[in-house]
C-alpha atoms as a PDB file:
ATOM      1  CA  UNK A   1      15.413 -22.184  -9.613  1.00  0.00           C
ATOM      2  CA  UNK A   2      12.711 -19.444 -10.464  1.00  0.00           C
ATOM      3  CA  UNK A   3      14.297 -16.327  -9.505  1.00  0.00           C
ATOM      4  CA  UNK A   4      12.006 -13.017  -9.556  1.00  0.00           C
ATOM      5  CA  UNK A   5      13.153 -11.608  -6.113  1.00  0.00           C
ATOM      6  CA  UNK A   6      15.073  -8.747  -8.157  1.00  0.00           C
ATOM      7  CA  UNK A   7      11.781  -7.565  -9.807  1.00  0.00           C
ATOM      8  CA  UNK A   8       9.093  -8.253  -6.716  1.00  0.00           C
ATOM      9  CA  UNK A   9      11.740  -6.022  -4.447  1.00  0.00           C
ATOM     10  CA  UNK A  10      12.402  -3.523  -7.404  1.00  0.00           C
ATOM     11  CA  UNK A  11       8.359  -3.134  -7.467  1.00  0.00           C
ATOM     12  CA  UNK A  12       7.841  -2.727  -3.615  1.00  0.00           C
ATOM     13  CA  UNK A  13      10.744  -0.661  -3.438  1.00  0.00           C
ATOM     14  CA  UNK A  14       9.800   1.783  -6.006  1.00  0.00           C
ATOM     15  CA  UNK A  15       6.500   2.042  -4.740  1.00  0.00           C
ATOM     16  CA  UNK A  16       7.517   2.963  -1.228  1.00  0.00           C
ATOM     17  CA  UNK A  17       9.735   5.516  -2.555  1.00  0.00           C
ATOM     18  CA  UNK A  18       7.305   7.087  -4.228  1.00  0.00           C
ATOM     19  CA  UNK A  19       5.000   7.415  -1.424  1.00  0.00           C
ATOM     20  CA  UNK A  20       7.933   8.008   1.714  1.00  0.00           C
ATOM     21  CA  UNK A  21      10.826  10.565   1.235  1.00  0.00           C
ATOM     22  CA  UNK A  22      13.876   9.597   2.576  1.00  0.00           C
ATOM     23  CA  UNK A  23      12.644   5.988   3.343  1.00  0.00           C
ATOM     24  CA  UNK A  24      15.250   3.558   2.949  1.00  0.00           C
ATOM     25  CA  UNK A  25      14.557   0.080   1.329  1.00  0.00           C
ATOM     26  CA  UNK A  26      16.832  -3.162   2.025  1.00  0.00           C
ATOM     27  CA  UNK A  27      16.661  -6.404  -0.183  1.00  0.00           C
ATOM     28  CA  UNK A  28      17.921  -8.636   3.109  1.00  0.00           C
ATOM     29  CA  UNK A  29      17.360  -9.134   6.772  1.00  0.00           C
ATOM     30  CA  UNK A  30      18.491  -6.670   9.727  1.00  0.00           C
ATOM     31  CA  UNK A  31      18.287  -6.965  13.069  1.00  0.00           C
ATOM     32  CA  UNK A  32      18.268  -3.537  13.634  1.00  0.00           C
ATOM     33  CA  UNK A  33      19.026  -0.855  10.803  1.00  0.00           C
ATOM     34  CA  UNK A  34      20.714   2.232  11.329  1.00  0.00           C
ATOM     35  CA  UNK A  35      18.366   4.890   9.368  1.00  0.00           C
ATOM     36  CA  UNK A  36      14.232   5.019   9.680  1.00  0.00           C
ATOM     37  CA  UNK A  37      11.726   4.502   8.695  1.00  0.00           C
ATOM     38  CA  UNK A  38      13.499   1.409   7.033  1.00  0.00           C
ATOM     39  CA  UNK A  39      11.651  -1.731   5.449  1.00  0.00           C
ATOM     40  CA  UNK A  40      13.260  -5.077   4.388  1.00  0.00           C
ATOM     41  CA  UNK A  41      12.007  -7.732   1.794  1.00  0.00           C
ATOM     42  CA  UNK A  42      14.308 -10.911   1.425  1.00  0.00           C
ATOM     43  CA  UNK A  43      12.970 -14.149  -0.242  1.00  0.00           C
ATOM     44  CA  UNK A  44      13.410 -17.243   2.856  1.00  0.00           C
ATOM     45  CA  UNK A  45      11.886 -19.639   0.825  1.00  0.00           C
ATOM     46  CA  UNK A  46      12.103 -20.922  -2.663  1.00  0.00           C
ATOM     47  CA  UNK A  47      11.147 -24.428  -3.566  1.00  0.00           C
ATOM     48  CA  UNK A  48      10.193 -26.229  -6.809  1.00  0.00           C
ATOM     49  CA  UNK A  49       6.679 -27.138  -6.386  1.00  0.00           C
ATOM     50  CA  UNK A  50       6.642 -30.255  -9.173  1.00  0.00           C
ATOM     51  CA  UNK A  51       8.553 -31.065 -11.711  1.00  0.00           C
ATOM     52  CA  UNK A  52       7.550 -32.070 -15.419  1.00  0.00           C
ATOM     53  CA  UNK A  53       8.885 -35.252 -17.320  1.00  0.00           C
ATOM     54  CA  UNK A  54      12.270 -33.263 -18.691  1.00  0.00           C
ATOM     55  CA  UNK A  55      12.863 -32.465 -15.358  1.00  0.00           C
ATOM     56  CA  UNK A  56      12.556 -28.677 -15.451  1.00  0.00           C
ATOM     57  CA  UNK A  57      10.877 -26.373 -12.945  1.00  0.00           C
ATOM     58  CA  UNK A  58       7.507 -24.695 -13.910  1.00  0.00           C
ATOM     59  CA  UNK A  59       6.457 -23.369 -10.812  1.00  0.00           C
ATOM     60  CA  UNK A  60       8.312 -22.501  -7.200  1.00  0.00           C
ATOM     61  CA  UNK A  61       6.679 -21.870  -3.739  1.00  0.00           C
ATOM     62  CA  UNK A  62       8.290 -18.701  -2.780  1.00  0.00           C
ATOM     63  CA  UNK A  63       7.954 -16.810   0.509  1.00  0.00           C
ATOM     64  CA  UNK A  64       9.332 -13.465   1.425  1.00  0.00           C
ATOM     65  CA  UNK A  65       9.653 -11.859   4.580  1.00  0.00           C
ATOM     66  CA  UNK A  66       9.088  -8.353   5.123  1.00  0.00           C
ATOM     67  CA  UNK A  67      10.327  -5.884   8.194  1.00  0.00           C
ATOM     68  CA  UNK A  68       8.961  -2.459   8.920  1.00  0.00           C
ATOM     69  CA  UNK A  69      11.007  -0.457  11.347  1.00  0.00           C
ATOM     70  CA  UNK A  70       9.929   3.191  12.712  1.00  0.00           C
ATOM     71  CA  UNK A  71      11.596   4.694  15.608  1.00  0.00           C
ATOM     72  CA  UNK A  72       9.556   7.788  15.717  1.00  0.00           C
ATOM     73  CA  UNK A  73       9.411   9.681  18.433  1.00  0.00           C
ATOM     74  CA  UNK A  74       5.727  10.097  18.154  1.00  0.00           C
ATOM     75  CA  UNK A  75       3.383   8.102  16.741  1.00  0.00           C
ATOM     76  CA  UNK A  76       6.244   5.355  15.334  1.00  0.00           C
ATOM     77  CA  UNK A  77       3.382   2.719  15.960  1.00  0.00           C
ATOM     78  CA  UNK A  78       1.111   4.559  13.670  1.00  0.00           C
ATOM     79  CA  UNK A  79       4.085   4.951  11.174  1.00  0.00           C
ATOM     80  CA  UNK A  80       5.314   1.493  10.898  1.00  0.00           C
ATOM     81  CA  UNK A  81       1.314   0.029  10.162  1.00  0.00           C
ATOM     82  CA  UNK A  82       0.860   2.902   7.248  1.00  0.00           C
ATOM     83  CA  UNK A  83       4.384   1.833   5.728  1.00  0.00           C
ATOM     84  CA  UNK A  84       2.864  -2.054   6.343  1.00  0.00           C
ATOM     85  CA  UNK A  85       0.058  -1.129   4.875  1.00  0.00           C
ATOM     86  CA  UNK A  86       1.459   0.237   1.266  1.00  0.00           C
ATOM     87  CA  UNK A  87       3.980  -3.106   1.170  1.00  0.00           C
ATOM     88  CA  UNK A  88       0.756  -4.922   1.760  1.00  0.00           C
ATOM     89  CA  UNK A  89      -1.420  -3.594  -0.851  1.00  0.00           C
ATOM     90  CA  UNK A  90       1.553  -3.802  -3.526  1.00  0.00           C
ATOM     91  CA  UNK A  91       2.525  -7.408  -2.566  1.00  0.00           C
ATOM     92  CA  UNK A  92      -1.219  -8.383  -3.027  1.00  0.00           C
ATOM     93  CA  UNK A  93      -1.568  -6.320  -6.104  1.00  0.00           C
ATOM     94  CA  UNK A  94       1.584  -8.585  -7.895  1.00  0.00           C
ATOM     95  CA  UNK A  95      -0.231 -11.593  -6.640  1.00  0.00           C
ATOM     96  CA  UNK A  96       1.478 -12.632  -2.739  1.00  0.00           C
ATOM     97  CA  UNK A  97      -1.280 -13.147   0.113  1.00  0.00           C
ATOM     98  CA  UNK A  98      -0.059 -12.477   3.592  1.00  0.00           C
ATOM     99  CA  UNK A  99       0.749 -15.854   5.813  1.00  0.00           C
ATOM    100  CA  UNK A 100       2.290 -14.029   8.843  1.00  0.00           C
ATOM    101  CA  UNK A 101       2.164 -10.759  10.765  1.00  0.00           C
ATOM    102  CA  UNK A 102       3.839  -9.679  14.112  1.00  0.00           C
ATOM    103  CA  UNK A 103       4.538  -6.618  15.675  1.00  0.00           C
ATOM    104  CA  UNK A 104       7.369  -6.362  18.282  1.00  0.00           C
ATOM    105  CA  UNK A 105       7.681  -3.246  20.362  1.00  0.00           C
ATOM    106  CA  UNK A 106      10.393  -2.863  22.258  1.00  0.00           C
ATOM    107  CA  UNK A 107      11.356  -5.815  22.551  1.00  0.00           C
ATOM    108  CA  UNK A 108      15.295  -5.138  22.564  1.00  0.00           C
ATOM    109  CA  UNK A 109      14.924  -1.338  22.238  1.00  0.00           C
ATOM    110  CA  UNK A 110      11.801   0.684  23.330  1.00  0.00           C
ATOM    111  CA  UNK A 111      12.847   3.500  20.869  1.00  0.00           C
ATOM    112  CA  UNK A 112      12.302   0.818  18.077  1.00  0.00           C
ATOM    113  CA  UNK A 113       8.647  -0.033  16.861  1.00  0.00           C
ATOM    114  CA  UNK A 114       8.912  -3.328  13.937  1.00  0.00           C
ATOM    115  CA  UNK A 115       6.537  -5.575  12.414  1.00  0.00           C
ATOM    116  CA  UNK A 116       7.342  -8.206  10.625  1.00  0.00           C
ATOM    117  CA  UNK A 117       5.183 -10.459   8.202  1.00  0.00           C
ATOM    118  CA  UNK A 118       6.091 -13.116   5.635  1.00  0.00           C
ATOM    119  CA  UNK A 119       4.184 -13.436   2.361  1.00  0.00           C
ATOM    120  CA  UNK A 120       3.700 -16.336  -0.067  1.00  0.00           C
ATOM    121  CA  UNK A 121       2.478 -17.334  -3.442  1.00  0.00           C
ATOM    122  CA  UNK A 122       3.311 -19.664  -6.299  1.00  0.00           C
ATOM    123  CA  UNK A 123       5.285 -18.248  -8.941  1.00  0.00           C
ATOM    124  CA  UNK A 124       5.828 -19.630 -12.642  1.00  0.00           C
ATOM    125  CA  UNK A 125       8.975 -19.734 -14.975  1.00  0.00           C
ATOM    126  CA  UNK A 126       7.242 -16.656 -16.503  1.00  0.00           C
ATOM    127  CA  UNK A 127       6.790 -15.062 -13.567  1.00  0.00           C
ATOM    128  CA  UNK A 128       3.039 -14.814 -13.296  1.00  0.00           C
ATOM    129  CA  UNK A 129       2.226 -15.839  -9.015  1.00  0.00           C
ATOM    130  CA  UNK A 130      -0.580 -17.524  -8.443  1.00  0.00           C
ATOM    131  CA  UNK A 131      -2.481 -17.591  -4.699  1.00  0.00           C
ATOM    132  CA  UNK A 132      -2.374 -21.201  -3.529  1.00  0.00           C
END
């Protein structure tokens, strides 16, 4: 298995911190988190794209999924899609393109404004990701 998840979530992690005091930043899935603005980035797919004549793994489709949650009292709309916005531009910047994006508005909890999108790229052994 090709396993960068540590170093893409230490990158959009970092970056978010730097930008939002006080934001808090998960490496798994939540349904709902107890703190805001909160954003999660967990890897849901990893899966060897081909594999050479020795049998090792040179490349792996990987997908991660990221959640933005604001609960705001005003404006947590406008919140979560600025927060989406820096994950997006770092994500591209390491190489990811975005497959997926939804927003869900109180859904379960009208005090709760999320969007979630899943991003995916091909990633080498030396952990250079490639758009596909």
């Amino acid at each position: 298995m090709i396993d960068y998840s540590n170093e893409i979530f230490n990158a959009v992690a970092k970056h978010l911190r730097s930008l939002y005091k006080g934001i808090q930043v998960k490496g798994e899935y939540v349904a709902t988190p107890a703190k805001f603005p909160t954003v999660t980035i967990d890897e849901i797919n990893n899966i060897p794209t081909e594999l050479d004549s020795a049998k090792t793994n040179k490349f792996a489709d990987v997908v991660y999924r990221v959640q933005v949650f604001s609960n705001k009292e005003n404006g947590k709309r406008a919140e979560a899609r600025e927060i989406y916005k820096a994950v997006d531009e770092k994500l591209m910047e390491l190489g990811f393109f975005a497959k997926t994006y939804t927003s869900t508005p109180a859904i379960y909890n009208s005090e709760i404004y999320s969007i979630t999108a899943t991003y995916g790229g091909i990633i080498g052994e030396d952990g250079v990701v490639y758009r596909n």
